[in-house]
PDB file of N, CA and C in Angstrom:
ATOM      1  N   UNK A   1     -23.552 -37.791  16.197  1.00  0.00           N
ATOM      2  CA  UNK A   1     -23.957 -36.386  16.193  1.00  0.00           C
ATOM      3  C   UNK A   1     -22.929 -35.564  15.440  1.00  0.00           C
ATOM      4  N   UNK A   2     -23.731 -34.545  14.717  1.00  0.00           N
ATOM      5  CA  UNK A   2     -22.324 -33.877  14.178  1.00  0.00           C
ATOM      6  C   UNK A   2     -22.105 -32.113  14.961  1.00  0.00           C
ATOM      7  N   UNK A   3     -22.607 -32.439  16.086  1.00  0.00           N
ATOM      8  CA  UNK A   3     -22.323 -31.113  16.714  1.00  0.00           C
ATOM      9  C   UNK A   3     -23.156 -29.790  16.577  1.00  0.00           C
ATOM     10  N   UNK A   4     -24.020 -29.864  15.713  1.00  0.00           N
ATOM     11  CA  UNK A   4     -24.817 -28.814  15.577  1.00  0.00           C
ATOM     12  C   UNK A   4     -25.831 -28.553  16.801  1.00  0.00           C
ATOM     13  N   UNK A   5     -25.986 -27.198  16.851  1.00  0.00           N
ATOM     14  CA  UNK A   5     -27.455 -27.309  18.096  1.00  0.00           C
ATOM     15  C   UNK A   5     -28.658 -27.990  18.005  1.00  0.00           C
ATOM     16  N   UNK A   6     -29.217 -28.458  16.289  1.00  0.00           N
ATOM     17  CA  UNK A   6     -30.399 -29.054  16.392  1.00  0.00           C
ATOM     18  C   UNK A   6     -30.258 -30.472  16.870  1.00  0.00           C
ATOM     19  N   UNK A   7     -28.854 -31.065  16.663  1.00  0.00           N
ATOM     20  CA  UNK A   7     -28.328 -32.663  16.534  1.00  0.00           C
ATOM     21  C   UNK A   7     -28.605 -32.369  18.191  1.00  0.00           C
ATOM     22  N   UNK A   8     -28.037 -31.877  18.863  1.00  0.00           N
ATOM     23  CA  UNK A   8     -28.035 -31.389  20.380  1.00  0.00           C
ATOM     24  C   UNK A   8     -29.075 -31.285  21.319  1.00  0.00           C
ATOM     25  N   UNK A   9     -30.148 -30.689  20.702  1.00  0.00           N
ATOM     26  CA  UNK A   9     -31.145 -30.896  21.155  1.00  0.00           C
ATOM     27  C   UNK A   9     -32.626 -31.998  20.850  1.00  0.00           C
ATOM     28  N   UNK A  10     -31.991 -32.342  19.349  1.00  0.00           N
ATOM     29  CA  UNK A  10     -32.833 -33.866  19.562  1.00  0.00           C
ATOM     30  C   UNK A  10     -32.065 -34.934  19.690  1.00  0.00           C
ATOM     31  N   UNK A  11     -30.802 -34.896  20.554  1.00  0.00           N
ATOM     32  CA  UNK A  11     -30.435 -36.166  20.843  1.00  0.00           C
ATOM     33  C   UNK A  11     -31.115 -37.137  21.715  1.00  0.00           C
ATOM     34  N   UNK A  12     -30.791 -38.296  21.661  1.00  0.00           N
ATOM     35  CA  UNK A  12     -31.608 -39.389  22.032  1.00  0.00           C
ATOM     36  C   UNK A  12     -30.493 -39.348  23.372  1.00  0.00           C
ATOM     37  N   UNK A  13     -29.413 -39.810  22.925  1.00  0.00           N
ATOM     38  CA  UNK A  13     -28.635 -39.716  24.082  1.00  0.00           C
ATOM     39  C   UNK A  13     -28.390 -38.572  25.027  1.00  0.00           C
ATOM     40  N   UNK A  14     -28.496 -37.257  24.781  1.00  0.00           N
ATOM     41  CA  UNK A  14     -28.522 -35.894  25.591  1.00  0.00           C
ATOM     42  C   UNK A  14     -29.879 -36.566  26.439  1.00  0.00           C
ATOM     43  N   UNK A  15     -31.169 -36.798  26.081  1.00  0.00           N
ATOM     44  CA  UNK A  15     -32.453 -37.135  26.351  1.00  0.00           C
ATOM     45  C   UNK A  15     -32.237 -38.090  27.500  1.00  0.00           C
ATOM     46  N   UNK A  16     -31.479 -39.141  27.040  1.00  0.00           N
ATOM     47  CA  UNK A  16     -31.384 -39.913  27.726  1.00  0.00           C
ATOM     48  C   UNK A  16     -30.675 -39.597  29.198  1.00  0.00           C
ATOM     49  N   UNK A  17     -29.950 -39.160  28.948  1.00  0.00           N
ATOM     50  CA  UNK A  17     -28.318 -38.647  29.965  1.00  0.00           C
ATOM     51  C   UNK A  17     -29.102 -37.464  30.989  1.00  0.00           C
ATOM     52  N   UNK A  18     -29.568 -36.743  30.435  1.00  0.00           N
ATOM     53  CA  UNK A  18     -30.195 -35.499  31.269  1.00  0.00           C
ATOM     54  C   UNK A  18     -31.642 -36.084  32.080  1.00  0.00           C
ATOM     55  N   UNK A  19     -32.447 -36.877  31.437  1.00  0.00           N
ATOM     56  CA  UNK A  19     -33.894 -37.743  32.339  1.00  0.00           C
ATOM     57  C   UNK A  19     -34.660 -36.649  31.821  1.00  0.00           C
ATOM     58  N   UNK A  20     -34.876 -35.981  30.753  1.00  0.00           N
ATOM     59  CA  UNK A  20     -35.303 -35.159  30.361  1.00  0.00           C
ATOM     60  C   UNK A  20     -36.327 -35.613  29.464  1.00  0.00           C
ATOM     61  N   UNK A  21     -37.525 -35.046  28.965  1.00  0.00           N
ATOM     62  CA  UNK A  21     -38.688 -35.073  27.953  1.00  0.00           C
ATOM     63  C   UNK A  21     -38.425 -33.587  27.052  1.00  0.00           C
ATOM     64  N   UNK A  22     -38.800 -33.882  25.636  1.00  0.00           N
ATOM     65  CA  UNK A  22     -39.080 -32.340  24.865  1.00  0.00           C
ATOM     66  C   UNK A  22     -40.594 -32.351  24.673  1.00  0.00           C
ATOM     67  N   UNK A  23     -41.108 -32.836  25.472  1.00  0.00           N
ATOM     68  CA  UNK A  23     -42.594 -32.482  25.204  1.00  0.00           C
ATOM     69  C   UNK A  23     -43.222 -32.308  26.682  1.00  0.00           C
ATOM     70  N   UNK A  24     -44.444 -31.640  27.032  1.00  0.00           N
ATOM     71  CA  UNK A  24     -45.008 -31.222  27.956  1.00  0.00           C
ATOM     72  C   UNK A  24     -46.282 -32.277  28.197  1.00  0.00           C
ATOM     73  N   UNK A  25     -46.710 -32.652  27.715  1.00  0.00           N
ATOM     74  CA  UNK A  25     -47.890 -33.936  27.871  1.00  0.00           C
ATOM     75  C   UNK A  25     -48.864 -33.509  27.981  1.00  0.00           C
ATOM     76  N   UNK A  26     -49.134 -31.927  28.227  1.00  0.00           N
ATOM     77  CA  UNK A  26     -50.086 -31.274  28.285  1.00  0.00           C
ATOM     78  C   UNK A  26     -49.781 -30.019  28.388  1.00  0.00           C
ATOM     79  N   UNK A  27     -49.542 -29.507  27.275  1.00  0.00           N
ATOM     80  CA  UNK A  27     -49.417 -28.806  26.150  1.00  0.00           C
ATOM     81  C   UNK A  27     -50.900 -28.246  26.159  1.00  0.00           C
ATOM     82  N   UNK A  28     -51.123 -26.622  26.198  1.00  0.00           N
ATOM     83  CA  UNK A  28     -52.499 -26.484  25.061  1.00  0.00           C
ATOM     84  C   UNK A  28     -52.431 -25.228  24.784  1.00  0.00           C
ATOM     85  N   UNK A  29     -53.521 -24.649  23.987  1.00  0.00           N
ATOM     86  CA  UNK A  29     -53.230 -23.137  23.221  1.00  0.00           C
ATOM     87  C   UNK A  29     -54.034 -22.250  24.155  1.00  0.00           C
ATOM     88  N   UNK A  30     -53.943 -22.188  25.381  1.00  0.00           N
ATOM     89  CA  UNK A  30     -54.532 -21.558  26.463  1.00  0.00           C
ATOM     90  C   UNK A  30     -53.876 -20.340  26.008  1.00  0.00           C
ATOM     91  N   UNK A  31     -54.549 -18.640  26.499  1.00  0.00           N
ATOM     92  CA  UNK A  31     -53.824 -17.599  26.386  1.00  0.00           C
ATOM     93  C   UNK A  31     -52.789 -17.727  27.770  1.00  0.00           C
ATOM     94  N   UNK A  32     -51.874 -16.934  27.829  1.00  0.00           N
ATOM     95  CA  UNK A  32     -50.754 -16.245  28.259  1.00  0.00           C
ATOM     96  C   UNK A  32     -50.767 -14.584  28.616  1.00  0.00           C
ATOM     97  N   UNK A  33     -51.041 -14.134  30.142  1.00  0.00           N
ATOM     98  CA  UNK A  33     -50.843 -13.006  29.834  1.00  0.00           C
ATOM     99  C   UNK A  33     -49.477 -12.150  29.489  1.00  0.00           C
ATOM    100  N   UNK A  34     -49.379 -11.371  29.136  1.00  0.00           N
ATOM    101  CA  UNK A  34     -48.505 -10.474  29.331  1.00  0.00           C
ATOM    102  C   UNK A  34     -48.239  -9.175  29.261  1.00  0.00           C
ATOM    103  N   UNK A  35     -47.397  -8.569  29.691  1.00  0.00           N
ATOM    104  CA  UNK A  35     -47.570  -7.433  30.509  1.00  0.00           C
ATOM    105  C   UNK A  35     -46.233  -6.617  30.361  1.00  0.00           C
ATOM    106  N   UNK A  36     -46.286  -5.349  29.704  1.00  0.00           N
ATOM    107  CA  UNK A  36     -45.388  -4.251  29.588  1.00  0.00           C
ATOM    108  C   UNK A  36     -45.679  -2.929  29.841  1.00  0.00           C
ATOM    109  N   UNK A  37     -44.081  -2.318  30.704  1.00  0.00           N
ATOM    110  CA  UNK A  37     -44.532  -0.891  31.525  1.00  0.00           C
ATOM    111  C   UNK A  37     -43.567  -0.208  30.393  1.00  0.00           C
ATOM    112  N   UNK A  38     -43.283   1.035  30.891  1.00  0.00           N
ATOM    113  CA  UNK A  38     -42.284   1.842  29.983  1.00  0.00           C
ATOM    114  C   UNK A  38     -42.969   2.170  28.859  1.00  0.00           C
ATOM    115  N   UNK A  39     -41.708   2.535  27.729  1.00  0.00           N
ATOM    116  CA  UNK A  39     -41.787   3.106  26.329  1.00  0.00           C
ATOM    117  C   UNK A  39     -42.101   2.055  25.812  1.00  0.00           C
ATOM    118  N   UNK A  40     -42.666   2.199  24.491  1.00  0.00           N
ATOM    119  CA  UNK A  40     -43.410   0.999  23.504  1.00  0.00           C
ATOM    120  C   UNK A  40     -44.272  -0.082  24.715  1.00  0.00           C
ATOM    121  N   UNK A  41     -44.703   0.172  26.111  1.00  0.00           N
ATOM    122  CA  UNK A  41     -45.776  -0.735  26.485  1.00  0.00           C
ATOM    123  C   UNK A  41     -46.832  -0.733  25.401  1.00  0.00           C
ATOM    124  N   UNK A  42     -47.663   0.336  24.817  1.00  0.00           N
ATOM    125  CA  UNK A  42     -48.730   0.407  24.154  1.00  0.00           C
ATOM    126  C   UNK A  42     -48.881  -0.772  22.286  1.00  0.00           C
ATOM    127  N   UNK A  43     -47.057  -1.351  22.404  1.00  0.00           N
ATOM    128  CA  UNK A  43     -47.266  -2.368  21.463  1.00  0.00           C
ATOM    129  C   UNK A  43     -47.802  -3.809  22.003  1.00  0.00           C
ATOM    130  N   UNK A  44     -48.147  -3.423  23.098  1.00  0.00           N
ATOM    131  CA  UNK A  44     -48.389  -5.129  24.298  1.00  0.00           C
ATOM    132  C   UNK A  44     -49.808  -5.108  24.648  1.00  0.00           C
ATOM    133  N   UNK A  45     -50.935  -4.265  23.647  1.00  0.00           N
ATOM    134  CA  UNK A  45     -52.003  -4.911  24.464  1.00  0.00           C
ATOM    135  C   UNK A  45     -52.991  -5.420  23.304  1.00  0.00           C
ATOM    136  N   UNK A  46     -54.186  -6.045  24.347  1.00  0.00           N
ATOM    137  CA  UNK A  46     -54.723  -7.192  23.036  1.00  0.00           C
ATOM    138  C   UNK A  46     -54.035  -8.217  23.093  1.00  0.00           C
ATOM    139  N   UNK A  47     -54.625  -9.554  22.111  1.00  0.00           N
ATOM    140  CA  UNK A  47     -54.288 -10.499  21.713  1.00  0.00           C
ATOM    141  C   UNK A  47     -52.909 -10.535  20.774  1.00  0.00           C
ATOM    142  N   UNK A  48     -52.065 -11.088  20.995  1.00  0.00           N
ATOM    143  CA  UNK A  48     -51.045 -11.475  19.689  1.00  0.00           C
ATOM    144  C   UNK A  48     -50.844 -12.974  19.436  1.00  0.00           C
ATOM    145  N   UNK A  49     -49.841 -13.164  18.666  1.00  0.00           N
ATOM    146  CA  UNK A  49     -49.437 -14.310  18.355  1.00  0.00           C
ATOM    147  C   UNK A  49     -48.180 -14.306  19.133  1.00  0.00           C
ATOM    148  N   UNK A  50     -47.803 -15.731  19.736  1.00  0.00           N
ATOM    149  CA  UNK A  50     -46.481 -15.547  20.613  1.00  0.00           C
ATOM    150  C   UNK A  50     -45.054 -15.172  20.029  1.00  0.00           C
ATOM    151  N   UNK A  51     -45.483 -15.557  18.494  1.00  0.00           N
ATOM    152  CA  UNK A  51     -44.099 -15.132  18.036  1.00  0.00           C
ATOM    153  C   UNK A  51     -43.676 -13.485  17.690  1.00  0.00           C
ATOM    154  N   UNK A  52     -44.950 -12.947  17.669  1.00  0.00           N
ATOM    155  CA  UNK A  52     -44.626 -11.327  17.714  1.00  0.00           C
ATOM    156  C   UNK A  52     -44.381 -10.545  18.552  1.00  0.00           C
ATOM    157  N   UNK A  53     -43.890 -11.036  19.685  1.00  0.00           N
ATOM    158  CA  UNK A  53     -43.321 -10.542  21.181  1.00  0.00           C
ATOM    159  C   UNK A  53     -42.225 -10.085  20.683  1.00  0.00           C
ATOM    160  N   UNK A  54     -40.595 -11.291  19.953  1.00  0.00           N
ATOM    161  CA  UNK A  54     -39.724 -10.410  19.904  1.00  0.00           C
ATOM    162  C   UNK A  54     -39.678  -9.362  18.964  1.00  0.00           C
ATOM    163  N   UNK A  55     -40.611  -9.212  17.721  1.00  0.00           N
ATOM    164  CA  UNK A  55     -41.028  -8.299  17.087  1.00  0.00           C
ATOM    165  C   UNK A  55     -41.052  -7.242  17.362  1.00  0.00           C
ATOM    166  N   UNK A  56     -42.301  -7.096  18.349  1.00  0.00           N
ATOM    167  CA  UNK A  56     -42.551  -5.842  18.871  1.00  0.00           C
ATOM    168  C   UNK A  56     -41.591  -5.319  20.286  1.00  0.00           C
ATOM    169  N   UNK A  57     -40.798  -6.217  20.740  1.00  0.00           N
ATOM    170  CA  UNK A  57     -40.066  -5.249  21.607  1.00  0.00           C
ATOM    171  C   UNK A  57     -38.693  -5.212  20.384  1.00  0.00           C
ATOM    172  N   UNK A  58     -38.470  -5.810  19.836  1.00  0.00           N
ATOM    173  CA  UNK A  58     -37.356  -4.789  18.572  1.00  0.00           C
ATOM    174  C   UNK A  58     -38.239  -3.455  18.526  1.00  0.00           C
ATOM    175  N   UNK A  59     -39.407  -3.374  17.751  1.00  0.00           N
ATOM    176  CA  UNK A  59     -39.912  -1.886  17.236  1.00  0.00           C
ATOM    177  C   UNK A  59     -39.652  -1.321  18.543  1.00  0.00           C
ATOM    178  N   UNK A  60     -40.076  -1.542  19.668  1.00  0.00           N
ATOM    179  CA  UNK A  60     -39.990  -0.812  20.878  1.00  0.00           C
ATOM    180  C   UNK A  60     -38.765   0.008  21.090  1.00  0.00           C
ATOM    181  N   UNK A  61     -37.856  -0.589  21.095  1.00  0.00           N
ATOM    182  CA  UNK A  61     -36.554  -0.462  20.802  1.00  0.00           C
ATOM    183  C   UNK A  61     -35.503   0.415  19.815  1.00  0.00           C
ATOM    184  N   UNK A  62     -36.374   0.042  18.754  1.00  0.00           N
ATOM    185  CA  UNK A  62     -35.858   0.843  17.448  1.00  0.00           C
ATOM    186  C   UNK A  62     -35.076   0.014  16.400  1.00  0.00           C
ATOM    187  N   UNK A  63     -35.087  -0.969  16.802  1.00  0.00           N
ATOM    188  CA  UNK A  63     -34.224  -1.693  16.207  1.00  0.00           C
ATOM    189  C   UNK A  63     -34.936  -2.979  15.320  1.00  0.00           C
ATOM    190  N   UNK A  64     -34.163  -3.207  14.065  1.00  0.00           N
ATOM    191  CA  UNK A  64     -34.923  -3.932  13.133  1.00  0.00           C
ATOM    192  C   UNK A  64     -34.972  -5.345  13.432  1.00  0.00           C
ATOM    193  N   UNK A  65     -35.930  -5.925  13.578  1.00  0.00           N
ATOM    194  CA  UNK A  65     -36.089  -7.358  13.776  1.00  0.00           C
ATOM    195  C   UNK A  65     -35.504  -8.364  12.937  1.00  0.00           C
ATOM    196  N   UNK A  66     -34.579  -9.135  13.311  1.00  0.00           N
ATOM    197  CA  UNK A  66     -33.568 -10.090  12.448  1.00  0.00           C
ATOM    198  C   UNK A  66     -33.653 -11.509  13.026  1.00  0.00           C
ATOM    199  N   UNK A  67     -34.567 -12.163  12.911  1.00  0.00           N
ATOM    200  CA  UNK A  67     -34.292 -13.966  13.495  1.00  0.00           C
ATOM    201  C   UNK A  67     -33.407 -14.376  13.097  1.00  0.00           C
ATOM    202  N   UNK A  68     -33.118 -15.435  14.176  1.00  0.00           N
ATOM    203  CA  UNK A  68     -32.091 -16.552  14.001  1.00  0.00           C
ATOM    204  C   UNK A  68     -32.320 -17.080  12.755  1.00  0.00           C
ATOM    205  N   UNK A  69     -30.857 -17.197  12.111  1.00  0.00           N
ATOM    206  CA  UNK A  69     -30.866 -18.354  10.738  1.00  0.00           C
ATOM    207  C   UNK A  69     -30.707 -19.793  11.152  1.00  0.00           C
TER     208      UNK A  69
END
């Protein structure tokens, strides 16, 4: 391993050592509700995509949305 977080989290040996799975076995694209009170609630209703959650609570916020590199 050379120490990075991805080496880290697909280790075979972390996997091994912890009795752990990275998969769910049943997995499916069922919706999810979710649910916001306060300022910017009104960016939370309807359908989204899961990855525009941290999106929209940045705008909520005020603050510009920057993902992980």
């Amino acid at each position: 391993m050379s120490g990075g977080a991805d080496d880290i989290a697909n280790s075979d040996e972390l996997t091994a050592k912890a009795h752990i799975s990275w998969s769910t076995g049943s997995h499916n694209g069922g919706a999810v509700p979710v649910f916001a009170v306060g300022a910017g609630s009104e960016l939370f209703s309807g359908k989204m995509d899961n990855t525009d959650i941290p999106k929209k609570i940045c705008e909520a916020m005020g603050i510009t949305y920057a993902p992980a590199k």
